[in-house]
Protein backbone atom coordinates (compact mmCIF):
# COMPACT_ATOMS: atom_id res chain seq x y z
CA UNK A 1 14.73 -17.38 67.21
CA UNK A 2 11.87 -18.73 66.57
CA UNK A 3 10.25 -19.38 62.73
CA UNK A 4 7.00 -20.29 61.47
CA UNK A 5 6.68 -21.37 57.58
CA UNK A 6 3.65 -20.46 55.37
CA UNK A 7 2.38 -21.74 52.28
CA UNK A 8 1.30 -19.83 49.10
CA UNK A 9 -0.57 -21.07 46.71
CA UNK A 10 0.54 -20.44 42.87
CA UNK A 11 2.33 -17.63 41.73
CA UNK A 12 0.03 -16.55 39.19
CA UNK A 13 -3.03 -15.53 41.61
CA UNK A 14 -0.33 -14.56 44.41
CA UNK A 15 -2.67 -14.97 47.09
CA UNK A 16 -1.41 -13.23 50.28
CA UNK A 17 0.81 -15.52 52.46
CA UNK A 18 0.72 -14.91 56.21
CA UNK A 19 4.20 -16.14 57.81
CA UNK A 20 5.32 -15.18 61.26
CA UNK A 21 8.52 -14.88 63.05
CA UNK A 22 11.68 -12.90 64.42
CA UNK A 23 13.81 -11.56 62.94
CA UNK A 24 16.58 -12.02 65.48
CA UNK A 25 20.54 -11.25 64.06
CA UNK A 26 22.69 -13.57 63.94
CA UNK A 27 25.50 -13.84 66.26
CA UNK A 28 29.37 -13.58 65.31
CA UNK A 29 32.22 -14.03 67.63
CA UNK A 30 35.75 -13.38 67.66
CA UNK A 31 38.56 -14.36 70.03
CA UNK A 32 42.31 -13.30 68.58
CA UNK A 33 44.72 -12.56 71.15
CA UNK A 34 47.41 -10.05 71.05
CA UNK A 35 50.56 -10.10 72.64
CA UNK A 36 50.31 -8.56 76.41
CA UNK A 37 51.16 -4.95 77.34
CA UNK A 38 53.32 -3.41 80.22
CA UNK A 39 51.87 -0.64 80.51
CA UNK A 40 49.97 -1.27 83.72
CA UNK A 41 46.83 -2.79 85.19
CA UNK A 42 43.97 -2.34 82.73
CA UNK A 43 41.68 0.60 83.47
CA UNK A 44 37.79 0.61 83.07
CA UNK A 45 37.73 4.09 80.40
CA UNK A 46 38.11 7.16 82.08
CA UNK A 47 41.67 8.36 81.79
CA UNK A 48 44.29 5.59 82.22
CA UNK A 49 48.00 6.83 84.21
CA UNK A 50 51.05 5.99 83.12
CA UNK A 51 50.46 3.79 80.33
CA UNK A 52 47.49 1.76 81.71
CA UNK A 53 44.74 0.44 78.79
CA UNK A 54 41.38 1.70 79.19
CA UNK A 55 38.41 -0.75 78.70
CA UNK A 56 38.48 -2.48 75.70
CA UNK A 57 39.99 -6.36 76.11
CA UNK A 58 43.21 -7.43 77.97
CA UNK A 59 46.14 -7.69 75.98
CA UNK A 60 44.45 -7.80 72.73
CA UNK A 61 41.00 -9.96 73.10
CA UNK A 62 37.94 -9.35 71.00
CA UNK A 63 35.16 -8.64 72.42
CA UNK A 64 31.88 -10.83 71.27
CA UNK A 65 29.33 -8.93 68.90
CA UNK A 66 26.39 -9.52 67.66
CA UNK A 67 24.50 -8.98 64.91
CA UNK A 68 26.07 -7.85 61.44
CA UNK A 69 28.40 -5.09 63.36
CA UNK A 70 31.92 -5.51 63.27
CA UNK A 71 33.52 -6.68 65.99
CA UNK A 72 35.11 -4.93 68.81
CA UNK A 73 39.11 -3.85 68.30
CA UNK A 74 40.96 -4.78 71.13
CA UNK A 75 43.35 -2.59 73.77
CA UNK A 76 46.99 -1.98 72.40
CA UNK A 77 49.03 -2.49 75.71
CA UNK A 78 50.26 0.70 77.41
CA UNK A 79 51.12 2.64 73.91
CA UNK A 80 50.98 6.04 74.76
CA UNK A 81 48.60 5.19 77.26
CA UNK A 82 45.67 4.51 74.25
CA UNK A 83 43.43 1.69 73.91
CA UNK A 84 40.37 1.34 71.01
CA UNK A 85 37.24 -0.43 72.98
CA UNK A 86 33.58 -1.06 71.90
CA UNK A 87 33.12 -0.70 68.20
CA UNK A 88 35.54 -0.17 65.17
CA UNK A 89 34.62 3.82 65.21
CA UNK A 90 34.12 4.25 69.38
CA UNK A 91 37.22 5.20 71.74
CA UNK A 92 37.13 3.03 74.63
CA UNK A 93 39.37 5.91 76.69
CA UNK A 94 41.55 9.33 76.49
CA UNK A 95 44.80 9.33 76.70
CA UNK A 96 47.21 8.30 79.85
CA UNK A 97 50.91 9.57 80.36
CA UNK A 98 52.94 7.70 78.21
CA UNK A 99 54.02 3.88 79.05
CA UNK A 100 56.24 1.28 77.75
CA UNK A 101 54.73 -0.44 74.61
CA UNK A 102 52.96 -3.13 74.57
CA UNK A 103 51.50 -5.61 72.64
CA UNK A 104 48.83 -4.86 69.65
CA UNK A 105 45.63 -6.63 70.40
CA UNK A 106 43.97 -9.04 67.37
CA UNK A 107 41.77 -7.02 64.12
CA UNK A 108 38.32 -6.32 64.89
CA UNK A 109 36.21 -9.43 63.92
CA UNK A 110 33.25 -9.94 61.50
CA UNK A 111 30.80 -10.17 63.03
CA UNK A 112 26.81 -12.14 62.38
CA UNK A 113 26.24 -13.33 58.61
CA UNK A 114 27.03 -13.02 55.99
CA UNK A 115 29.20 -10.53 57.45
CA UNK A 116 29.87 -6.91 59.56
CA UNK A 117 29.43 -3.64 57.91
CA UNK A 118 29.65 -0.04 58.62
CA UNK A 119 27.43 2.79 57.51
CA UNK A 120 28.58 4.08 54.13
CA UNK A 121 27.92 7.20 52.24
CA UNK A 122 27.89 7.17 48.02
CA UNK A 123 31.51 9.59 48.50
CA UNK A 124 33.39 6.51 50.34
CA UNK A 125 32.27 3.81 47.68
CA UNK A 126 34.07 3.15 44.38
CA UNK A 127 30.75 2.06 43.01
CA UNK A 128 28.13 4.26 43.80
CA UNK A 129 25.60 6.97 42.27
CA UNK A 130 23.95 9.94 44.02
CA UNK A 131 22.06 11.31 40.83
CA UNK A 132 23.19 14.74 41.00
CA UNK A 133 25.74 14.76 37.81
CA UNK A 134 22.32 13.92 35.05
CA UNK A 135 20.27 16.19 33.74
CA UNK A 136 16.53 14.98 33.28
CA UNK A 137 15.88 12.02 31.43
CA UNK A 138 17.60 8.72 31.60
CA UNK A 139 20.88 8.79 33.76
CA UNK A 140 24.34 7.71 32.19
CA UNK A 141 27.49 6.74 33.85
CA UNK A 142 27.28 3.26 34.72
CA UNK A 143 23.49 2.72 33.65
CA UNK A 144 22.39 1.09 30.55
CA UNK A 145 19.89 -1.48 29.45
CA UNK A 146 17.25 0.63 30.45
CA UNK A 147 14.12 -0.83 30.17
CA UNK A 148 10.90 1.12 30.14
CA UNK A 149 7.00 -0.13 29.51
CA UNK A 150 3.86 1.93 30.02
CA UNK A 151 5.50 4.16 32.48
CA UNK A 152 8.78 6.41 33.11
CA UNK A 153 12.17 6.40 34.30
CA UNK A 154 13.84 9.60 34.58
CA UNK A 155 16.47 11.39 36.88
CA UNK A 156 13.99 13.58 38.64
CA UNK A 157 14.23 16.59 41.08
CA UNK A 158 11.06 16.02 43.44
CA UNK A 159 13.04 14.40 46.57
CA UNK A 160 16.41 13.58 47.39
CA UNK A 161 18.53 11.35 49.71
CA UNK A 162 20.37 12.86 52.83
CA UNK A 163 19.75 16.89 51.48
CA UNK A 164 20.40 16.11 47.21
CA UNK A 165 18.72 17.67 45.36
CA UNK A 166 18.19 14.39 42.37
CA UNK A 167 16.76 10.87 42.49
CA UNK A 168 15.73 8.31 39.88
CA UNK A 169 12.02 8.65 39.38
CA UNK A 170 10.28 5.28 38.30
CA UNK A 171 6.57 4.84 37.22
CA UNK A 172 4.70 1.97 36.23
CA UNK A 173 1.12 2.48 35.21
CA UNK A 174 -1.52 -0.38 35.09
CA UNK A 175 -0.91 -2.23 31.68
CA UNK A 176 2.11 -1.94 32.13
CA UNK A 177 5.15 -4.38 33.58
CA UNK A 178 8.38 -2.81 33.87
CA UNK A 179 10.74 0.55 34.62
CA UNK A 180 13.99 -0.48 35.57
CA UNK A 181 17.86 0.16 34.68
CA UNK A 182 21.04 -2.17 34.31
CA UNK A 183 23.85 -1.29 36.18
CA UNK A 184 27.31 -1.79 34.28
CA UNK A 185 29.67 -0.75 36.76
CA UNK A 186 33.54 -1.65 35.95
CA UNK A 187 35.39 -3.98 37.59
CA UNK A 188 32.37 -5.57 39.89
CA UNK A 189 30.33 -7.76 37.29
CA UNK A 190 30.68 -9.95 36.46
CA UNK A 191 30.34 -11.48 39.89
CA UNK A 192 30.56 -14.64 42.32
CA UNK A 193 28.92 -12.65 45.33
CA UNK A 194 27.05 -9.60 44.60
CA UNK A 195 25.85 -6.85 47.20
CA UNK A 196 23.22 -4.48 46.12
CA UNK A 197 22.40 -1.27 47.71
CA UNK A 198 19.99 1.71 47.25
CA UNK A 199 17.68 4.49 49.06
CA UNK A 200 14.27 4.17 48.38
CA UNK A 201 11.18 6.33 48.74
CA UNK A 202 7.55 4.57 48.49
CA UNK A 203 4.50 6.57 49.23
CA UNK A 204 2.70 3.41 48.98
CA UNK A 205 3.40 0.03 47.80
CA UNK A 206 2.15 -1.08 44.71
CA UNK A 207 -1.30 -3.01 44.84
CA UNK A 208 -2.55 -5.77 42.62
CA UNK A 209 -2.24 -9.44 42.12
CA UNK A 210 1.16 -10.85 42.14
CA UNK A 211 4.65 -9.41 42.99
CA UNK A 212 6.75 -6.40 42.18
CA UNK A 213 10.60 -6.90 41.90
CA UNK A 214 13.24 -4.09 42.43
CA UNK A 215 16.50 -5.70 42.84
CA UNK A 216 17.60 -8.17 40.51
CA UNK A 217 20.87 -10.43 39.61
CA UNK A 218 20.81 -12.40 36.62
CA UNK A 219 23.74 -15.11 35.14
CA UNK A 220 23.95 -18.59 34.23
CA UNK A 221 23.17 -20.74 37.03
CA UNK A 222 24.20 -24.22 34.57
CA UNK A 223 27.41 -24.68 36.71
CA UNK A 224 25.65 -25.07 40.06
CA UNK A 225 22.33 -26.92 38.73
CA UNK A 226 24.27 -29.62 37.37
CA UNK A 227 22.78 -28.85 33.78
CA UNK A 228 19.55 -28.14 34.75
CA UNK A 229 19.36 -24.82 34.73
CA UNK A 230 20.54 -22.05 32.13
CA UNK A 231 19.57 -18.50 32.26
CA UNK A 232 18.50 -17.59 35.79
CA UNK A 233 17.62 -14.93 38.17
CA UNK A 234 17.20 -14.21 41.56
CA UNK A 235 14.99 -10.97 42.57
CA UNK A 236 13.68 -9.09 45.71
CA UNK A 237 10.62 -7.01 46.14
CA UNK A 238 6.91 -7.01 47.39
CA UNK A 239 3.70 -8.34 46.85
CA UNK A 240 1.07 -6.74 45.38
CA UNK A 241 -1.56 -7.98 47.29
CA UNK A 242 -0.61 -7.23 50.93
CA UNK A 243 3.04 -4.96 50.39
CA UNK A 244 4.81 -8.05 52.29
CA UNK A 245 8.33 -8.16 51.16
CA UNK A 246 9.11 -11.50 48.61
CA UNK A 247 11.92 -12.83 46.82
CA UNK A 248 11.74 -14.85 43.32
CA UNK A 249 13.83 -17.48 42.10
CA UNK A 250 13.44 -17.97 38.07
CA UNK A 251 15.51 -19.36 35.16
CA UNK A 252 15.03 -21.58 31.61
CA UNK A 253 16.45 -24.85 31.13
CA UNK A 254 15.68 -28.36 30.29
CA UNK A 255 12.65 -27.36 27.98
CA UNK A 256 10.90 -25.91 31.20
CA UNK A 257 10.87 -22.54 33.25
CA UNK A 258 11.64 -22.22 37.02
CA UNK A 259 9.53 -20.85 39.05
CA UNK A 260 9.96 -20.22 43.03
CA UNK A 261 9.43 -17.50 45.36
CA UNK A 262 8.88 -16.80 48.89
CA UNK A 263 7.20 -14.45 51.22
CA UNK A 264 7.42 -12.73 54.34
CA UNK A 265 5.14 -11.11 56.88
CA UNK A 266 7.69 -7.70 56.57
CA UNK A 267 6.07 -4.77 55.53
CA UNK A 268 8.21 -2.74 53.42
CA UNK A 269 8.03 1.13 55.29
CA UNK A 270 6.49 3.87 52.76
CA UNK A 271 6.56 7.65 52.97
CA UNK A 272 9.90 7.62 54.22
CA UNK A 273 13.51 7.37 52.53
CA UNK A 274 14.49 3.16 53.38
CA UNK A 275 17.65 1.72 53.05
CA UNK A 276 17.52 -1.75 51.02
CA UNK A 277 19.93 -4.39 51.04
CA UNK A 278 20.01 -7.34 48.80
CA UNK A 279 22.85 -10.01 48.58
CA UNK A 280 23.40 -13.11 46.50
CA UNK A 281 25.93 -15.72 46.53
CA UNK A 282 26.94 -18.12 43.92
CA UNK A 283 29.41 -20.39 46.17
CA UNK A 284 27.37 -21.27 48.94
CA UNK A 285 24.29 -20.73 46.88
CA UNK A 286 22.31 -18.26 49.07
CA UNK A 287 20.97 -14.60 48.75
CA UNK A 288 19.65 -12.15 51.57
CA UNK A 289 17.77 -9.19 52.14
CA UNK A 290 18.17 -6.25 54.80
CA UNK A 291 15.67 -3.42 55.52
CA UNK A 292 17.34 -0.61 57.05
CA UNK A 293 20.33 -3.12 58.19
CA UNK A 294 17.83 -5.67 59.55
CA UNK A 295 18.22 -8.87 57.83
CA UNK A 296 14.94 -9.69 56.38
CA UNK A 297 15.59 -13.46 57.46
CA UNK A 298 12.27 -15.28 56.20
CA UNK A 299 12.59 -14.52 52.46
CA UNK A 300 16.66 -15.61 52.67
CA UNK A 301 18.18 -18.75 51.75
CA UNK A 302 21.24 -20.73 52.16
CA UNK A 303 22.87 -24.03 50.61
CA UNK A 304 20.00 -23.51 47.53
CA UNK A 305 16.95 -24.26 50.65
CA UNK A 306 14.80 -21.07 51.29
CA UNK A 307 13.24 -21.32 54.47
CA UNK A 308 9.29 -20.95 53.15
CA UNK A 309 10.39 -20.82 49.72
CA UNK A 310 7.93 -22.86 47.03
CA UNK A 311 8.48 -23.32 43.68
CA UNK A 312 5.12 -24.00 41.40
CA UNK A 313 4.61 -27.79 40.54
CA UNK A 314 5.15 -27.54 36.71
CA UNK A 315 8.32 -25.10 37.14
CA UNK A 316 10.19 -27.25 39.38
CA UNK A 317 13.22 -28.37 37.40
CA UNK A 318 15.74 -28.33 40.44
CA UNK A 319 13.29 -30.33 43.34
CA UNK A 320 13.09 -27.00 45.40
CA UNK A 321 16.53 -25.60 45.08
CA UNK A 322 17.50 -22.47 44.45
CA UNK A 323 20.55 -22.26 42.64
CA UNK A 324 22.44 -18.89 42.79
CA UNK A 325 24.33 -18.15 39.02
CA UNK A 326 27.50 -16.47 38.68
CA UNK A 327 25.66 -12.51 38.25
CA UNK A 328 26.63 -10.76 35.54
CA UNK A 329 23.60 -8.50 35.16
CA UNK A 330 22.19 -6.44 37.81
CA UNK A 331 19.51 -4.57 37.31
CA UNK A 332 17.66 -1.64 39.72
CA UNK A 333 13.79 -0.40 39.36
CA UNK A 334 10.08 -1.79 39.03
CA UNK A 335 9.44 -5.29 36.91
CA UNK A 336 5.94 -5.69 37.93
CA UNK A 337 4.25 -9.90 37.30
CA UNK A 338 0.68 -10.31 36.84
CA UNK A 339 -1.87 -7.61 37.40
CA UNK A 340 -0.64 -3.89 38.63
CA UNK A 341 -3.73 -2.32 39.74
CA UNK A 342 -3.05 0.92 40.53
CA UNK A 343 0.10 3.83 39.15
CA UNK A 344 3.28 2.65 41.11
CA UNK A 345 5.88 5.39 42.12
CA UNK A 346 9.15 5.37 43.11
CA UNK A 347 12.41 7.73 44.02
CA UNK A 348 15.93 5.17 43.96
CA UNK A 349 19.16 7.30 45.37
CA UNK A 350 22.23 6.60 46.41
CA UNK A 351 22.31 3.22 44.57
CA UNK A 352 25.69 1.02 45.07
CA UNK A 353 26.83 -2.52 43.97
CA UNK A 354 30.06 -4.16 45.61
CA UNK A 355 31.70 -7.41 46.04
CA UNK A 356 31.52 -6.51 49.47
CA UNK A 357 28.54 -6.30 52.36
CA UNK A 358 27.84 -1.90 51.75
CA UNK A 359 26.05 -1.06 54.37
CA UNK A 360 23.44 1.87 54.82
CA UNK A 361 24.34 5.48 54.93
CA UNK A 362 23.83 8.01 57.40
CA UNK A 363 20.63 10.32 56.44
């Protein structure tokens, strides 16, 4: 994996920032160990005869994975002649005659950082919205603090997620800074580690000078600053200039303002429904972004260092760190900085939060 830092001058022109590199996933590996089985010599798939294990690990091995996929379960002995090989949700085999048990291979492992995840639709989450319950206007449920300024934000029937029929429509015109809702859902915020999920249709990105922001966790980051910092936030989006996906780091204390951010040579896809990721940490102070379940690596951090990350000279009250509060606000939609040049549209759908790494769903 190779990376290349870039440099961007100060926030407030945003000039575009060219960065390159991969962005490779990470690796996880796994290697529990089940007891062995007697039902026979281990079979590669195909059907297995009297008890022997298809593919899929002797006696209980893991295979390695890679990536943020979970990692491979492993055979069960001769059971009933089954095993479970590949991935979590693949059958390594079909059934032999029966055999004498065996023993039960180790759990699937987590696999890649920070951590596996399977594709998940809004009907198998506790915490998720699909849209299709509002009327038009402002959607209830869990959404308050909505937050609206020379533009809209409305449940709106023009395009759907995965065949619905309602989205969140959000407009900001030039002028104007912000369109954006707070999500309140019970028994998730407040937070230590926050995942944030949503589908989200672009026909193009917003063009100016500076940065959009679309998903946002806000808290207290005192605890982990040592003092230094109070309010903060911690926010990923685009840039106006170029559409390059960004994240900002911001928050008040010590008579000062923070001010970071960092920048990526990602593209984030338009005319098409996206799945967005975004991730934040308040123990190991880090925060990540995935596209589609490809980690946007550049614009991450981890331990409080971004990778490219700058913060501006006179709003550097931590010496470069970025320090991740507890969240207890979470907020989803447009807060435009500095100079929106043109209308910005868009549709959010199936929009989830979770202590927990979500996933995308299937469209």
């Amino acid at each position: 994996m190779h990376k290349f830092a870039c440099s961007c001058p100060a926030i407030v022109v945003c000039l575009l920032v060219a960065c390159t590199g991969s962005n490779d996933s990470k690796t996880g590996t796994s290697d529990g160990e089940g007891g062995a089985g007697s039902g026979g010599e281990q079979a590669s798939g195909g059907t297995g005869e009297g008890g022997q294990a298809a593919s899929g690990g002797n006696g209980g091995k893991v295979a390695v994975v890679s990536g943020g996929n979970g990692g491979a379960a492993a055979a069960t002995g001769g059971t009933a002649g089954m095993s479970a090989g590949g991935s979590p949700n693949n059958a390594g085999g079909s059934s032999g005659a029966a055999g004498k048990p065996g023993g039960t291979g180790g759990a699937p492992s987590a696999g890649g950082a920070p951590g596996g995840t399977v594709s998940m639709e809004c009907s198998k989450l506790a915490n998720c919205d699909t849209f299709e319950s509002y009327n038009a206007g402002q959607p209830g449920g869990a959404w308050a603090g909505f937050e609206v300024s020379s533009g809209s934000l409305s449940v709106d029937q023009t395009r759907g997620f995965a065949g619905s029929k309602k989205s969140v429509k959000i407009t900001v015109t030039p002028g104007g800074g912000t369109a954006r809702m707070r999500n309140n859902s019970p028994g998730v915020l407040p937070a230590v580690e926050l995942y944030m999920r949503m589908m989200v249709w672009i026909d193009a990105p917003p063009k100016g000078s500076g940065h959009w922001n679309w998903m946002w966790g806000e808290g207290n980051a005192g605890p982990q600053s040592g003092g230094k910092l109070g309010n903060t936030f911690v926010a990923s989006g685009g840039n106006l200039a170029n559409g390059q996906t960004w994240m900002l780091y911001g928050g008040n204390g010590g008579g000062g303002y923070q001010d970071c951010f960092s920048t990526a040579q990602t593209k984030f896809p338009v005319g098409k429904w996206t799945c967005y990721e975004f991730h934040l940490d308040s123990k190991t102070n880090s925060g990540h972004s995935w596209i589609n379940g490809r980690l946007d690596e550049i614009v991450g951090f981890d331990n409080a260092q971004s990778l490219v990350g700058q913060c501006l000279p006179d709003h550097n009250l931590t010496n470069g760190l970025w320090y991740v509060p507890k969240i207890d606000k979470a907020f989803f939609g447009f807060k435009m900085f500095h100079t929106l040049n043109e209308t910005a549209t868009a549709w959010l759908d199936d929009i989830a939060i979770s202590t927990k790494r979500i996933g995308c769903p299937v469209p």
